[in-house]
PDB file of N, CA and C in Angstrom:
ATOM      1  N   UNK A   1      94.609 -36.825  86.295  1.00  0.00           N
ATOM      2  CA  UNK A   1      94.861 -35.713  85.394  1.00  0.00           C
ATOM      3  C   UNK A   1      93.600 -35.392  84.576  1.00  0.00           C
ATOM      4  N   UNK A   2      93.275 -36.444  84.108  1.00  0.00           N
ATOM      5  CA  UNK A   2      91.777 -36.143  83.417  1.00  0.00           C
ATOM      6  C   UNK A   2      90.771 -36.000  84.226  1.00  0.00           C
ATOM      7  N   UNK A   3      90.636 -35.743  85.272  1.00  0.00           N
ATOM      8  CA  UNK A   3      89.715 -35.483  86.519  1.00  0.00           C
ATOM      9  C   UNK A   3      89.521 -34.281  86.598  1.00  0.00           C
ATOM     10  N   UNK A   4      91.168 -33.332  86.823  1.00  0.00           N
ATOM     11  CA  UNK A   4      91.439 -32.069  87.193  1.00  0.00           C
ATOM     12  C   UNK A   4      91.122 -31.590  85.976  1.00  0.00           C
ATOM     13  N   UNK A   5      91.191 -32.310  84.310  1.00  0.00           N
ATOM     14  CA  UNK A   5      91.212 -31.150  83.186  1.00  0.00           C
ATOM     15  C   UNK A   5      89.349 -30.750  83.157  1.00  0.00           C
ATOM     16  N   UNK A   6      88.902 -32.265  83.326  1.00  0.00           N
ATOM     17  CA  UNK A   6      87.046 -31.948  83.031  1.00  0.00           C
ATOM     18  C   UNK A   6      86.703 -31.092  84.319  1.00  0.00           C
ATOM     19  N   UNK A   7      87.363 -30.719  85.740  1.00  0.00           N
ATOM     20  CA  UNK A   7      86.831 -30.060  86.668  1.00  0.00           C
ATOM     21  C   UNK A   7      87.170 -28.305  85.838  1.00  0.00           C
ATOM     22  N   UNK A   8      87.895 -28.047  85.533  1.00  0.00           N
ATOM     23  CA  UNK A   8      88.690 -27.277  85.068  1.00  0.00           C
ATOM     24  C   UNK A   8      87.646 -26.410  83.799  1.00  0.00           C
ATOM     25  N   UNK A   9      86.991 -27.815  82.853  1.00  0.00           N
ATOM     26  CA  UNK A   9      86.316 -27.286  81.724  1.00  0.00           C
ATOM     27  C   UNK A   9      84.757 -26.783  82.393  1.00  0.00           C
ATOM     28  N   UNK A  10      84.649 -27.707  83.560  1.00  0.00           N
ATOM     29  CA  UNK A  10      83.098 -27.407  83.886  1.00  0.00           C
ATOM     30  C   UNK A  10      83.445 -26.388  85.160  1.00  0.00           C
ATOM     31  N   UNK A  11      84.573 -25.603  85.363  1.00  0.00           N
ATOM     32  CA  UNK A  11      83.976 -24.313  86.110  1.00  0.00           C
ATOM     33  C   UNK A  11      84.193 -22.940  85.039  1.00  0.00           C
ATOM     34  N   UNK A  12      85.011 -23.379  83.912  1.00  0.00           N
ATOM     35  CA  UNK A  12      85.332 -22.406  83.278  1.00  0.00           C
ATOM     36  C   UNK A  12      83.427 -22.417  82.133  1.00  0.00           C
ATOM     37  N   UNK A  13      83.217 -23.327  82.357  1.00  0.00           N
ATOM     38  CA  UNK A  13      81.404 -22.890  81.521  1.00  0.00           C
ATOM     39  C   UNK A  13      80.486 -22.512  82.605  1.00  0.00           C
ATOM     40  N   UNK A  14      81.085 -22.915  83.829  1.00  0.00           N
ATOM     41  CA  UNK A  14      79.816 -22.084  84.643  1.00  0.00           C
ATOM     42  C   UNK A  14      79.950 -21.043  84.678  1.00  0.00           C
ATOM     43  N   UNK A  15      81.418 -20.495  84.868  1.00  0.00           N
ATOM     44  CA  UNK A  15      81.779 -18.845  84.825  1.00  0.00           C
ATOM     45  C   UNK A  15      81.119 -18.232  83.351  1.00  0.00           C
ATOM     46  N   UNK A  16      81.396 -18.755  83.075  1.00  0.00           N
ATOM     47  CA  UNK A  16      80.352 -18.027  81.449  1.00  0.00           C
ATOM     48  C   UNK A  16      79.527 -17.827  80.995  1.00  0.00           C
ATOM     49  N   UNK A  17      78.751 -19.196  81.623  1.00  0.00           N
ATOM     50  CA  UNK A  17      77.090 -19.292  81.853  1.00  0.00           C
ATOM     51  C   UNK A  17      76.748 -17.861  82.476  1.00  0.00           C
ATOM     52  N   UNK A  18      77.066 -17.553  83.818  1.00  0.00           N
ATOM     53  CA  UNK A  18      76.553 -17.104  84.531  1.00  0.00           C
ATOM     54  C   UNK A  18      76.956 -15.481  84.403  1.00  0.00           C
ATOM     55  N   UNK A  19      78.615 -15.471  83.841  1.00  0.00           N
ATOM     56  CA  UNK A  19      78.310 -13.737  82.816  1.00  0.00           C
ATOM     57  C   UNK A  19      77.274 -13.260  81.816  1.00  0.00           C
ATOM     58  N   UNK A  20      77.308 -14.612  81.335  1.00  0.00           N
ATOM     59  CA  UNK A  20      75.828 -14.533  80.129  1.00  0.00           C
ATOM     60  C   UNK A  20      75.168 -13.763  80.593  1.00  0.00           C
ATOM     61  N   UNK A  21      74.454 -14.810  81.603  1.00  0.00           N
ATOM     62  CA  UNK A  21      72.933 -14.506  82.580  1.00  0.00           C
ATOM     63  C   UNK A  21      72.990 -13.215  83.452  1.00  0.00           C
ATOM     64  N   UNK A  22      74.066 -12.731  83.467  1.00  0.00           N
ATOM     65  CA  UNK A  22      74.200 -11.455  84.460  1.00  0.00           C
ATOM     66  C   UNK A  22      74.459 -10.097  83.889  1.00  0.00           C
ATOM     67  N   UNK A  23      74.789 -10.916  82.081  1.00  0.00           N
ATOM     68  CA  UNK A  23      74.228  -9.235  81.545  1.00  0.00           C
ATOM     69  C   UNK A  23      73.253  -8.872  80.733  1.00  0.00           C
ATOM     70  N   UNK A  24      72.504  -8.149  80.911  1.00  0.00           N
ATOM     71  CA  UNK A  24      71.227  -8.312  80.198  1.00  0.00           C
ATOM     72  C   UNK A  24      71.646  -6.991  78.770  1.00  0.00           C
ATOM     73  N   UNK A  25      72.386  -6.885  78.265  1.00  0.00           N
ATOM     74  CA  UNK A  25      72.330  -5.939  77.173  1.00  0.00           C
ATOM     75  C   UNK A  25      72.940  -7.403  76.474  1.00  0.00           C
ATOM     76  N   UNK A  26      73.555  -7.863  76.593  1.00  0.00           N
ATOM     77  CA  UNK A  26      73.635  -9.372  75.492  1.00  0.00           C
ATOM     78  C   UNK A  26      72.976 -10.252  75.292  1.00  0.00           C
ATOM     79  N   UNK A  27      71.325  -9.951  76.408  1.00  0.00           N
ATOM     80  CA  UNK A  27      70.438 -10.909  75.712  1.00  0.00           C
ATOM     81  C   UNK A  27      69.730 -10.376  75.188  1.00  0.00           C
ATOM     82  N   UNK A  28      69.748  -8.500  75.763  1.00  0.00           N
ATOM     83  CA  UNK A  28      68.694  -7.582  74.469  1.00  0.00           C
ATOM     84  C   UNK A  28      68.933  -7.983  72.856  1.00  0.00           C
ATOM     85  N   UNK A  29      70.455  -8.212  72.811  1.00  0.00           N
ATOM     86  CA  UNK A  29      70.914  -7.892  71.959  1.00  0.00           C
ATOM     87  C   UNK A  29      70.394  -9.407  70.777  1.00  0.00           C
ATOM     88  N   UNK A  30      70.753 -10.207  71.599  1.00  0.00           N
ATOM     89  CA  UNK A  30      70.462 -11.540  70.780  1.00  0.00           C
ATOM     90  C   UNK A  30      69.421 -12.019  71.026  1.00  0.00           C
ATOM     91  N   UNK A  31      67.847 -11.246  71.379  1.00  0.00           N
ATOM     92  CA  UNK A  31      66.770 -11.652  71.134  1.00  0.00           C
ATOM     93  C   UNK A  31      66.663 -10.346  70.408  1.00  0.00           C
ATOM     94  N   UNK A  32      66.939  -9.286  69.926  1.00  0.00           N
ATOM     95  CA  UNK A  32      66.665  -8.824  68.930  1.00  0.00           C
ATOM     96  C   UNK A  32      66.987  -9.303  67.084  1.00  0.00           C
ATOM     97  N   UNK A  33      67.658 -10.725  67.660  1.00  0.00           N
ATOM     98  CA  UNK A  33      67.591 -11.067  66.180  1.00  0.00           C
ATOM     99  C   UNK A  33      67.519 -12.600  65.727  1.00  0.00           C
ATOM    100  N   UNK A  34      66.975 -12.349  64.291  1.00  0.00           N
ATOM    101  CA  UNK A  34      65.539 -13.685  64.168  1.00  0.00           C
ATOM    102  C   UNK A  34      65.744 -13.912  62.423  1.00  0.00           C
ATOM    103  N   UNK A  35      65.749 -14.957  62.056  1.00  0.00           N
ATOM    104  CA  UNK A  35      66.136 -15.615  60.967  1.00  0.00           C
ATOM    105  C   UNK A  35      64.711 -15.868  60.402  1.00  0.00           C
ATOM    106  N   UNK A  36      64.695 -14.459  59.041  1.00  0.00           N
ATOM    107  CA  UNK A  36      63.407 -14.816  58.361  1.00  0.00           C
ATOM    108  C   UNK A  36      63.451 -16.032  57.590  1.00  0.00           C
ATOM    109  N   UNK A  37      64.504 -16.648  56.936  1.00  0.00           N
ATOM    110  CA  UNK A  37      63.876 -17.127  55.669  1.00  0.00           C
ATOM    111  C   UNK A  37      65.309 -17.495  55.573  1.00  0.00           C
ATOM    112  N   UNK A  38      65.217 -18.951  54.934  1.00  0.00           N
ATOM    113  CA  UNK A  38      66.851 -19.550  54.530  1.00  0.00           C
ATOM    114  C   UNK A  38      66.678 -20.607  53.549  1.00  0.00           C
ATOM    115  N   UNK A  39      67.883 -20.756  52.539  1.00  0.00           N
ATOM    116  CA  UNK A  39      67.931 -21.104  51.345  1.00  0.00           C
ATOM    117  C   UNK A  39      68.846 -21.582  51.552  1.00  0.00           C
ATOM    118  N   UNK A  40      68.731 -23.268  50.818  1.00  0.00           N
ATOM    119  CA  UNK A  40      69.887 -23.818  50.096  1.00  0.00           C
ATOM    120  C   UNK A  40      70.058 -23.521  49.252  1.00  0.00           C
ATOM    121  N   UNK A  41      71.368 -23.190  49.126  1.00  0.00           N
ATOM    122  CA  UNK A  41      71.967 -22.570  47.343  1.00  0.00           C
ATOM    123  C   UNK A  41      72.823 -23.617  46.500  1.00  0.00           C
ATOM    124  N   UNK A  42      73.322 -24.176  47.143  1.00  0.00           N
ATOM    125  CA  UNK A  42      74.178 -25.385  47.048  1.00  0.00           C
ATOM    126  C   UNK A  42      74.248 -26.531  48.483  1.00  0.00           C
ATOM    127  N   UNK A  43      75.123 -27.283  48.204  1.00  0.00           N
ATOM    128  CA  UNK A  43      75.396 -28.228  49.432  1.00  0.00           C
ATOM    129  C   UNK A  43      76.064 -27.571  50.458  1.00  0.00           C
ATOM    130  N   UNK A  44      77.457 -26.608  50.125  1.00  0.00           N
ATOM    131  CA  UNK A  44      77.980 -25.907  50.710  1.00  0.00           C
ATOM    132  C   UNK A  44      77.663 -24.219  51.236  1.00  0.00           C
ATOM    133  N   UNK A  45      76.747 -24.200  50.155  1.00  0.00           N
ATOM    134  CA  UNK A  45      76.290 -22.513  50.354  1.00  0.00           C
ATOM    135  C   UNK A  45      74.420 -22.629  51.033  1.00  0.00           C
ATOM    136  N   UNK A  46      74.766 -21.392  51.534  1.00  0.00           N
ATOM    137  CA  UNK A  46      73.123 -20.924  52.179  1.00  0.00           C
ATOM    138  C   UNK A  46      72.973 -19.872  52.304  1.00  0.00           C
ATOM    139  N   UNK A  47      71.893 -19.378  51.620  1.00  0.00           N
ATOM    140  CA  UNK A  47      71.314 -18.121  52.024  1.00  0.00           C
ATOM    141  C   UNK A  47      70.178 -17.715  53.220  1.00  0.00           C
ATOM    142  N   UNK A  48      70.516 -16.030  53.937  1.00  0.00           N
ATOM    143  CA  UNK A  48      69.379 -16.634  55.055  1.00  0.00           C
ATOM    144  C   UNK A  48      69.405 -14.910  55.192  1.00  0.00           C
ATOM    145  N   UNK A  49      68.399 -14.323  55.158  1.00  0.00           N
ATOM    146  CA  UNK A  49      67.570 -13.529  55.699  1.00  0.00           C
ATOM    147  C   UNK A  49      67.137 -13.001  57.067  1.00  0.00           C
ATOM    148  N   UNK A  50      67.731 -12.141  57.660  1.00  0.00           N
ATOM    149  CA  UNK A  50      67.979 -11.740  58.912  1.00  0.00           C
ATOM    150  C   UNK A  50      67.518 -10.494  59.473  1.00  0.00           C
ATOM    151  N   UNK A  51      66.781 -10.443  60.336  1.00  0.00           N
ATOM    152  CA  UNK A  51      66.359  -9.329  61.209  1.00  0.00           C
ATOM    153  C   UNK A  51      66.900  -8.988  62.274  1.00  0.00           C
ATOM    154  N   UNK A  52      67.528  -7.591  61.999  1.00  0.00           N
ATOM    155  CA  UNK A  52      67.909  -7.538  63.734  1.00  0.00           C
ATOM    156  C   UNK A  52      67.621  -6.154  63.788  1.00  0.00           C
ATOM    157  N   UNK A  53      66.633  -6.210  64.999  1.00  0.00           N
ATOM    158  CA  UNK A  53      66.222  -4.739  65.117  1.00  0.00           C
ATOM    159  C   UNK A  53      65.175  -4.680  63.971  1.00  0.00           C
ATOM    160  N   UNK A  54      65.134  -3.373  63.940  1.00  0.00           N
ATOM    161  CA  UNK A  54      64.032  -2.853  62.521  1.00  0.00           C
ATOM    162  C   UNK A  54      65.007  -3.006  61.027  1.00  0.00           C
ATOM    163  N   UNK A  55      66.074  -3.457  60.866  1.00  0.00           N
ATOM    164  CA  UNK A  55      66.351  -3.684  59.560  1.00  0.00           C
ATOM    165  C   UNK A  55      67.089  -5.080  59.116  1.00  0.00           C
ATOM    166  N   UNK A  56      67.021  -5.423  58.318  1.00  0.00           N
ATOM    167  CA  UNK A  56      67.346  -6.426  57.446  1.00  0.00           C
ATOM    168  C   UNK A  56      68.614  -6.486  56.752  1.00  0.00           C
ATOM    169  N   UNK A  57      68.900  -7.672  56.447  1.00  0.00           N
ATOM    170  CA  UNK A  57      70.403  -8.148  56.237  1.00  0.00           C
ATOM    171  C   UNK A  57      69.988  -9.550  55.371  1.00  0.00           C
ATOM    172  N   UNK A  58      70.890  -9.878  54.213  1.00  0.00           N
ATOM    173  CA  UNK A  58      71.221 -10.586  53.827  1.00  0.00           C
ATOM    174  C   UNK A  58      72.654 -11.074  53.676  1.00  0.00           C
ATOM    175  N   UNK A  59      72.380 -12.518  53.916  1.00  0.00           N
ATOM    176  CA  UNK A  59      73.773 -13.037  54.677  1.00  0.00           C
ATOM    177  C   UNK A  59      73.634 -14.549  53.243  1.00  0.00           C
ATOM    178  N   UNK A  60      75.033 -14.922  52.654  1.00  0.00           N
ATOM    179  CA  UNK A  60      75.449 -15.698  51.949  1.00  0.00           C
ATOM    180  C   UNK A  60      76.514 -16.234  52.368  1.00  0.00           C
ATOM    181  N   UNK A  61      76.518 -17.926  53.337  1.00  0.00           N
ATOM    182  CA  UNK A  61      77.249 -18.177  54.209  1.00  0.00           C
ATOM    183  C   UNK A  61      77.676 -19.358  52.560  1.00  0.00           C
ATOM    184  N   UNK A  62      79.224 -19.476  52.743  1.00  0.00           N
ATOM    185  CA  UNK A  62      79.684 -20.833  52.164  1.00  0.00           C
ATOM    186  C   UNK A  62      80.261 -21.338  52.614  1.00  0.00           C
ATOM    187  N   UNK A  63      81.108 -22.489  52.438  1.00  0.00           N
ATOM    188  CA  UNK A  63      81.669 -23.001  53.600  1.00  0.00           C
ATOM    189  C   UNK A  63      83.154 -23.086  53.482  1.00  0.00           C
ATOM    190  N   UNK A  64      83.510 -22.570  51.972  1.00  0.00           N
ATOM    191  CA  UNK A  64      85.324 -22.210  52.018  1.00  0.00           C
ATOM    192  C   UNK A  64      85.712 -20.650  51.611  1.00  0.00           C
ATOM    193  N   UNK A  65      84.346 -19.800  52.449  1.00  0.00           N
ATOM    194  CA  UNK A  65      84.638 -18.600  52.007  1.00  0.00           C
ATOM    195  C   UNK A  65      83.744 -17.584  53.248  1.00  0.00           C
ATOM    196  N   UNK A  66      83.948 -16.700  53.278  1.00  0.00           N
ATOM    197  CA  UNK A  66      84.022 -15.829  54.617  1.00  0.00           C
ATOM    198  C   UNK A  66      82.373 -15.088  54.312  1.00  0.00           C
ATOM    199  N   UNK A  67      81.316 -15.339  55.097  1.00  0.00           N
ATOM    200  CA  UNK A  67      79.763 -14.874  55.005  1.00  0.00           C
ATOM    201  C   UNK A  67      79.709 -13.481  54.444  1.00  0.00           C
ATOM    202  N   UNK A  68      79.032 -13.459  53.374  1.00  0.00           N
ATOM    203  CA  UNK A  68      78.984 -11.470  53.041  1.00  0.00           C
ATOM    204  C   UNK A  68      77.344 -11.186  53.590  1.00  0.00           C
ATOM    205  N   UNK A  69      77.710 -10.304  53.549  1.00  0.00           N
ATOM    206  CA  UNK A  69      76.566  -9.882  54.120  1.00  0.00           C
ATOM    207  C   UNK A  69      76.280  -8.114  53.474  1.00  0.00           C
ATOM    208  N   UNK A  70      74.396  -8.464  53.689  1.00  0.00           N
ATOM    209  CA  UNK A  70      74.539  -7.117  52.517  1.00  0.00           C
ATOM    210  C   UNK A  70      72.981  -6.156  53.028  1.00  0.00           C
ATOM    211  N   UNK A  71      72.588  -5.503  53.500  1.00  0.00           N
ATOM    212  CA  UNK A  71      71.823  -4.546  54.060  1.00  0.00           C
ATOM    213  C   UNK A  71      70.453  -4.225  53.477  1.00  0.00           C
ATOM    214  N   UNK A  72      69.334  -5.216  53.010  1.00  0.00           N
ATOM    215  CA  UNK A  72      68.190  -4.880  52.631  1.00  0.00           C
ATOM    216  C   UNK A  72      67.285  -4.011  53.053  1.00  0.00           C
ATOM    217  N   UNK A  73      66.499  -3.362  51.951  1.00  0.00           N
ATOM    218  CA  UNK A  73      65.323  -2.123  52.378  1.00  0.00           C
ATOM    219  C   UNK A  73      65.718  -0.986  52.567  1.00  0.00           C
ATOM    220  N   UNK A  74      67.107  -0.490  51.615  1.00  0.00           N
ATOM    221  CA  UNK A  74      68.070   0.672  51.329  1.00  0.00           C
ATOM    222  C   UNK A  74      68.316   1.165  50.557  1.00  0.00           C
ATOM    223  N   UNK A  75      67.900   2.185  50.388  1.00  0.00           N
ATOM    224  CA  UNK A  75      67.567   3.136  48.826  1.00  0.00           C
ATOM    225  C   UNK A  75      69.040   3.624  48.888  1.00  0.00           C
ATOM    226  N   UNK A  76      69.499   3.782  49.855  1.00  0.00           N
ATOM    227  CA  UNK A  76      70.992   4.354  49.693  1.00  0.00           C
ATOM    228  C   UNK A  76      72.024   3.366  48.985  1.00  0.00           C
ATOM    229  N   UNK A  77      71.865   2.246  49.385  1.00  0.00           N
ATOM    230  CA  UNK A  77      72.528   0.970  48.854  1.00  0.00           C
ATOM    231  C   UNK A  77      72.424   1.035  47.518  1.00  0.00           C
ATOM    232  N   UNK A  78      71.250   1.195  47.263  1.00  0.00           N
ATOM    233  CA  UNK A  78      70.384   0.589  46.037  1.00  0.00           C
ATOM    234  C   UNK A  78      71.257   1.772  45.029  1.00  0.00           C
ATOM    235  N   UNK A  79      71.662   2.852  45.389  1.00  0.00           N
ATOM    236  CA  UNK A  79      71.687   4.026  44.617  1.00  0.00           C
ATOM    237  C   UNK A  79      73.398   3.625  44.149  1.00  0.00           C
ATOM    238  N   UNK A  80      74.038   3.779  45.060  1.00  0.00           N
ATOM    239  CA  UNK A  80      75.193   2.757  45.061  1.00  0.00           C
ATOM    240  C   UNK A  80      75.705   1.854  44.114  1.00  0.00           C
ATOM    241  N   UNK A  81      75.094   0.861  44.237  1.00  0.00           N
ATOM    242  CA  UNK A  81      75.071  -0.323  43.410  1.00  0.00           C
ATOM    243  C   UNK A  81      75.121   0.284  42.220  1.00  0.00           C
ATOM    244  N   UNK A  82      73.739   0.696  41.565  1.00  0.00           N
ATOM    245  CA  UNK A  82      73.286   1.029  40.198  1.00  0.00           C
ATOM    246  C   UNK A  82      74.535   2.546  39.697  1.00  0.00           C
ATOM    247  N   UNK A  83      74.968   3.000  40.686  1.00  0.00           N
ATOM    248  CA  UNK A  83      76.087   4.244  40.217  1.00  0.00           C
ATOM    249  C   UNK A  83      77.465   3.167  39.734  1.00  0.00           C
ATOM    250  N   UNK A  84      77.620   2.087  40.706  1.00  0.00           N
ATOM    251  CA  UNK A  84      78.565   1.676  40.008  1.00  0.00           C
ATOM    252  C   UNK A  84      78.744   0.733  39.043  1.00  0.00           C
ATOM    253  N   UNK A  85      77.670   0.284  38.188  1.00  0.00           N
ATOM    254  CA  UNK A  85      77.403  -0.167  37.139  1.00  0.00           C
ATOM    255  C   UNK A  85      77.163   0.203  35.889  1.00  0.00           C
ATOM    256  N   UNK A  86      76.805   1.345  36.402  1.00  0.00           N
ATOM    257  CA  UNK A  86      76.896   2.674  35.476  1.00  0.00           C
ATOM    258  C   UNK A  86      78.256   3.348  35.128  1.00  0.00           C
ATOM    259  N   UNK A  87      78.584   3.265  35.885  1.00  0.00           N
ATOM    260  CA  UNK A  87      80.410   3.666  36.107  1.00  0.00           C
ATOM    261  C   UNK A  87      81.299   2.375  35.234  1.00  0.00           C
ATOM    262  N   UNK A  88      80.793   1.572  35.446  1.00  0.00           N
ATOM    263  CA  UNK A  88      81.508   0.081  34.860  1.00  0.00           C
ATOM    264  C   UNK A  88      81.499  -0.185  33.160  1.00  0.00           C
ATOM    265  N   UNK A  89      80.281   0.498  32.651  1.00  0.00           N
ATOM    266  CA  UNK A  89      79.730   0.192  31.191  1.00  0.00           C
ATOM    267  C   UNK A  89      80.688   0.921  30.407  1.00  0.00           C
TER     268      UNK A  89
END
């Protein structure tokens, strides 16, 4: 039985392997992106700095709470933000 389950696990990763390898817009995709810069913030938290493509992302991963993520080098953002703080006072 444990023969048939590990034959079972190692054709179901070759099949996957080899969709991987046979589509090339999912490796465009994930060599277009590259981890500038990462921070411990805590034991549980990290910050990390992300490129994909021509723009930037900041990502604040913790570990009992769901990664935010937030769009650097955006005047539109930026305009955003500061309207609703302004709005808040």
């Amino acid at each position: 039985m444990v023969i048939i389950f590990l034959a079972v696990l190692l054709a179901v990763q070759t099949y996957l392997y080899t969709r991987y390898r046979s589509n090339p817009k999912t490796q465009a995709s994930i060599k277009g992106l590259k981890v500038v810069s990462r921070l411990s913030l805590s034991k549980n938290s990290q910050l990390n700095i992300v490129n994909a493509g021509q723009e930037s992302f900041l990502v604040v991963c913790s570990k009992n709470s769901p990664a935010a993520i937030v769009p650097l080098h955006s005047d539109r953002q930026a305009d955003k933000v500061e309207g609703y703080s302004d709005n808040a006072e």
